[in-house]
Protein backbone atom coordinates (compact mmCIF):
# COMPACT_ATOMS: atom_id res chain seq x y z
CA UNK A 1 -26.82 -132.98 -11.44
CA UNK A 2 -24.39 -132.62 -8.51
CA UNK A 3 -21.36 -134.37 -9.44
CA UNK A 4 -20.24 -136.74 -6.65
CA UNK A 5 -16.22 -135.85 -6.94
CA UNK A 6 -16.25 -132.27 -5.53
CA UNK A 7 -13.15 -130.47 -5.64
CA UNK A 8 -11.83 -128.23 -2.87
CA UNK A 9 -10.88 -124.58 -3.73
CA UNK A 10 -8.23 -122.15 -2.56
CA UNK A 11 -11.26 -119.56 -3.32
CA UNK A 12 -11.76 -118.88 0.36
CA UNK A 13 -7.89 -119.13 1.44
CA UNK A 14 -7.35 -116.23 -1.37
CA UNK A 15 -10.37 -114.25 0.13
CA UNK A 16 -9.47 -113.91 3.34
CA UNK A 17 -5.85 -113.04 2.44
CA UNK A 18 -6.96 -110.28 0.15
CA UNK A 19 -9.06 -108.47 2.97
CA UNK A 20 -6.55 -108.97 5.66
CA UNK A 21 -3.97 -107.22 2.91
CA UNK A 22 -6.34 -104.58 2.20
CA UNK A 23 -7.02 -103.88 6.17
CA UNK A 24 -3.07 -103.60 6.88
CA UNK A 25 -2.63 -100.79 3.91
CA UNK A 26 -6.05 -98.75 5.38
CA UNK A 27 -4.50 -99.14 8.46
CA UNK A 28 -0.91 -97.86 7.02
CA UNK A 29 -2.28 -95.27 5.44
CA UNK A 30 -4.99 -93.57 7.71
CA UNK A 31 -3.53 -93.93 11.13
CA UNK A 32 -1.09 -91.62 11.96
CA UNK A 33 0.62 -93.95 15.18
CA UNK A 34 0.93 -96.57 12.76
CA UNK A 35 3.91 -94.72 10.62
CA UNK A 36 6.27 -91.96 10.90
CA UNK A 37 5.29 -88.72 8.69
CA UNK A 38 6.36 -89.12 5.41
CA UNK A 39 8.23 -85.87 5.15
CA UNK A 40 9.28 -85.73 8.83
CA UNK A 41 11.60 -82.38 8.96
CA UNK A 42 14.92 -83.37 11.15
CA UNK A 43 15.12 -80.94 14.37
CA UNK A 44 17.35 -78.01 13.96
CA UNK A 45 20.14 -76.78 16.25
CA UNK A 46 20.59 -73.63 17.09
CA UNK A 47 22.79 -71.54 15.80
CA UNK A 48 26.03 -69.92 17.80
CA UNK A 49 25.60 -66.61 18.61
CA UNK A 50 28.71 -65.21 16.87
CA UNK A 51 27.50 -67.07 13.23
CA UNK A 52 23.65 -65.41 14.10
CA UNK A 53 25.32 -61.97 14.54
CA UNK A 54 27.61 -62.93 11.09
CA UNK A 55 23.97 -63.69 9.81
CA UNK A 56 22.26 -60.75 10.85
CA UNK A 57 25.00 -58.15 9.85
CA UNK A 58 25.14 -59.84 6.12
CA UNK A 59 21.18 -59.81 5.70
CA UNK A 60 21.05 -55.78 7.51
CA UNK A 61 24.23 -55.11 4.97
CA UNK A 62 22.70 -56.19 2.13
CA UNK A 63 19.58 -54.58 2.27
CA UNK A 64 21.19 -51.26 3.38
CA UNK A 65 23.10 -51.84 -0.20
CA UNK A 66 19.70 -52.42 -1.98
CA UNK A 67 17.89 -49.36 -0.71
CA UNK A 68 20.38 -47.41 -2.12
CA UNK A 69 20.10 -48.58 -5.14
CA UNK A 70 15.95 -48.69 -4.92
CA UNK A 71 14.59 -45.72 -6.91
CA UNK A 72 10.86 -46.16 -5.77
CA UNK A 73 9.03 -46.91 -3.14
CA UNK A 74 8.04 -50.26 -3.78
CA UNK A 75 11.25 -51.43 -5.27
CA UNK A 76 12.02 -50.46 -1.74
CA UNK A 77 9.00 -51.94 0.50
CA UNK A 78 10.50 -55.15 -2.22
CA UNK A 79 13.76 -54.92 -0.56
CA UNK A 80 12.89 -54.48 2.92
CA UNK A 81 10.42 -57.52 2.61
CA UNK A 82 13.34 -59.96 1.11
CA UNK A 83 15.44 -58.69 3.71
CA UNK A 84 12.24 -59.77 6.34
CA UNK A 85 12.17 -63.27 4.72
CA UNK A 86 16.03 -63.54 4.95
CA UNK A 87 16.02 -62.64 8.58
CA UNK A 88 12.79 -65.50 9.56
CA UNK A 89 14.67 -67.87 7.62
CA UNK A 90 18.20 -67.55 9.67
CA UNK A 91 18.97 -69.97 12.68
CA UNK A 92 18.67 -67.76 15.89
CA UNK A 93 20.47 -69.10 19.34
CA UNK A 94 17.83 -69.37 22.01
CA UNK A 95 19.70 -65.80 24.08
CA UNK A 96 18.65 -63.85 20.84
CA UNK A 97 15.50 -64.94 20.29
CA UNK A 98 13.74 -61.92 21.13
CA UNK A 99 15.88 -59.31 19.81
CA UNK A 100 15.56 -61.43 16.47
CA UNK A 101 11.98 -60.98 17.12
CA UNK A 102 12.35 -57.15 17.07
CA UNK A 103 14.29 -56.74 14.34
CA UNK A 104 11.90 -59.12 12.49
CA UNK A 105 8.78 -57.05 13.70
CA UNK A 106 10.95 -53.55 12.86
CA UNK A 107 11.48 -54.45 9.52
CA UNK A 108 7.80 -55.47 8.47
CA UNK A 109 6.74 -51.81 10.20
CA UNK A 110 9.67 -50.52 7.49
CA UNK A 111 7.87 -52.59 4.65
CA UNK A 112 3.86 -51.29 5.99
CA UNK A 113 5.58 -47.85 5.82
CA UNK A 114 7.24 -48.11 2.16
CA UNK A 115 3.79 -49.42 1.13
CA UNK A 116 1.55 -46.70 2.45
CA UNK A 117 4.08 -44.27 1.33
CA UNK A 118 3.74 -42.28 4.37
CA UNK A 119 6.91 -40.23 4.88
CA UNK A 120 6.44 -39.88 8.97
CA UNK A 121 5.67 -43.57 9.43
CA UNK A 122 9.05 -44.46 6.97
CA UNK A 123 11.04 -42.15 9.15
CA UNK A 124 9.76 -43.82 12.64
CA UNK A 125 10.48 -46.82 11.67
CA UNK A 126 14.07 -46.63 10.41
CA UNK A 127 14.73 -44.71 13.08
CA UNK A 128 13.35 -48.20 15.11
CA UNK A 129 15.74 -50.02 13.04
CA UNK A 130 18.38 -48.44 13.64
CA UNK A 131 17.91 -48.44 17.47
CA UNK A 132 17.75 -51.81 17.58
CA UNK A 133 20.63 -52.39 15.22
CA UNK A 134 22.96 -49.96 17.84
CA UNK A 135 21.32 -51.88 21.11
CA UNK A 136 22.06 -55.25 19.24
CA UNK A 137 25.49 -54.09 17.35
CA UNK A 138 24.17 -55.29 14.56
């Protein structure tokens, strides 16, 4: 029955290399320490004040330009809100980061205003705007 010329397999050998290959990619993949992030965002500089303030003046220009041209409310609550986005997306210098803050929070009260279509609340806050565009001279 048993044949007395056994040979000797690799069976084993293969075995044990498949589950230490399969450990290494669980490892790879579920431990964080084990790998950088995959879509690891390089750190930012700031920017120089004078190129902020170029920044700033081009988005506040622009939208000034726009909401002339807006006929209706929500074309201009549109407007004001691109010009928000513009404005969270520009590289601030660490000195400005709270007037950027200001002028960020000013325009979304602009935006709340145009979309609640209440005159007062429109006229308080471009009168905010434009306070803080003077005390900035932006």
């Amino acid at each position: 029955m048993f044949h007395a010329h056994h040979h000797r397999s690799l069976f084993p050998l293969a075995v044990v290399a498949i589950t230490v290959a399969l450990a290494a990619v669980v490892l790879w993949l579920y431990v964080p320490t084990a790998r950088a992030p995959f879509f690891a965002e390089a750190p930012r500089d700031s920017a120089s004040p004078s190129s902020y303030k170029d920044s700033a003046l081009r988005v506040l220009f622009t939208m000034d330009e726009r909401l002339a041209l807006a006929a209706t409310l929500g074309a201009r609550e549109d407007v004001v809100s691109a010009a928000g986005a513009e404005f969270l997306a520009l590289r601030v210098p660490v000195e400005s980061k709270d007037a950027h803050l200001q002028m960020v929070i000013a325009l979304d009260s602009l935006r709340r205003a145009y979309a609640g279509a209440n005159d007062a609340r429109i006229e308080e806050a471009i009168q905010r705007l434009a306070n803080l565009r003077a005390s900035l001279s932006l």
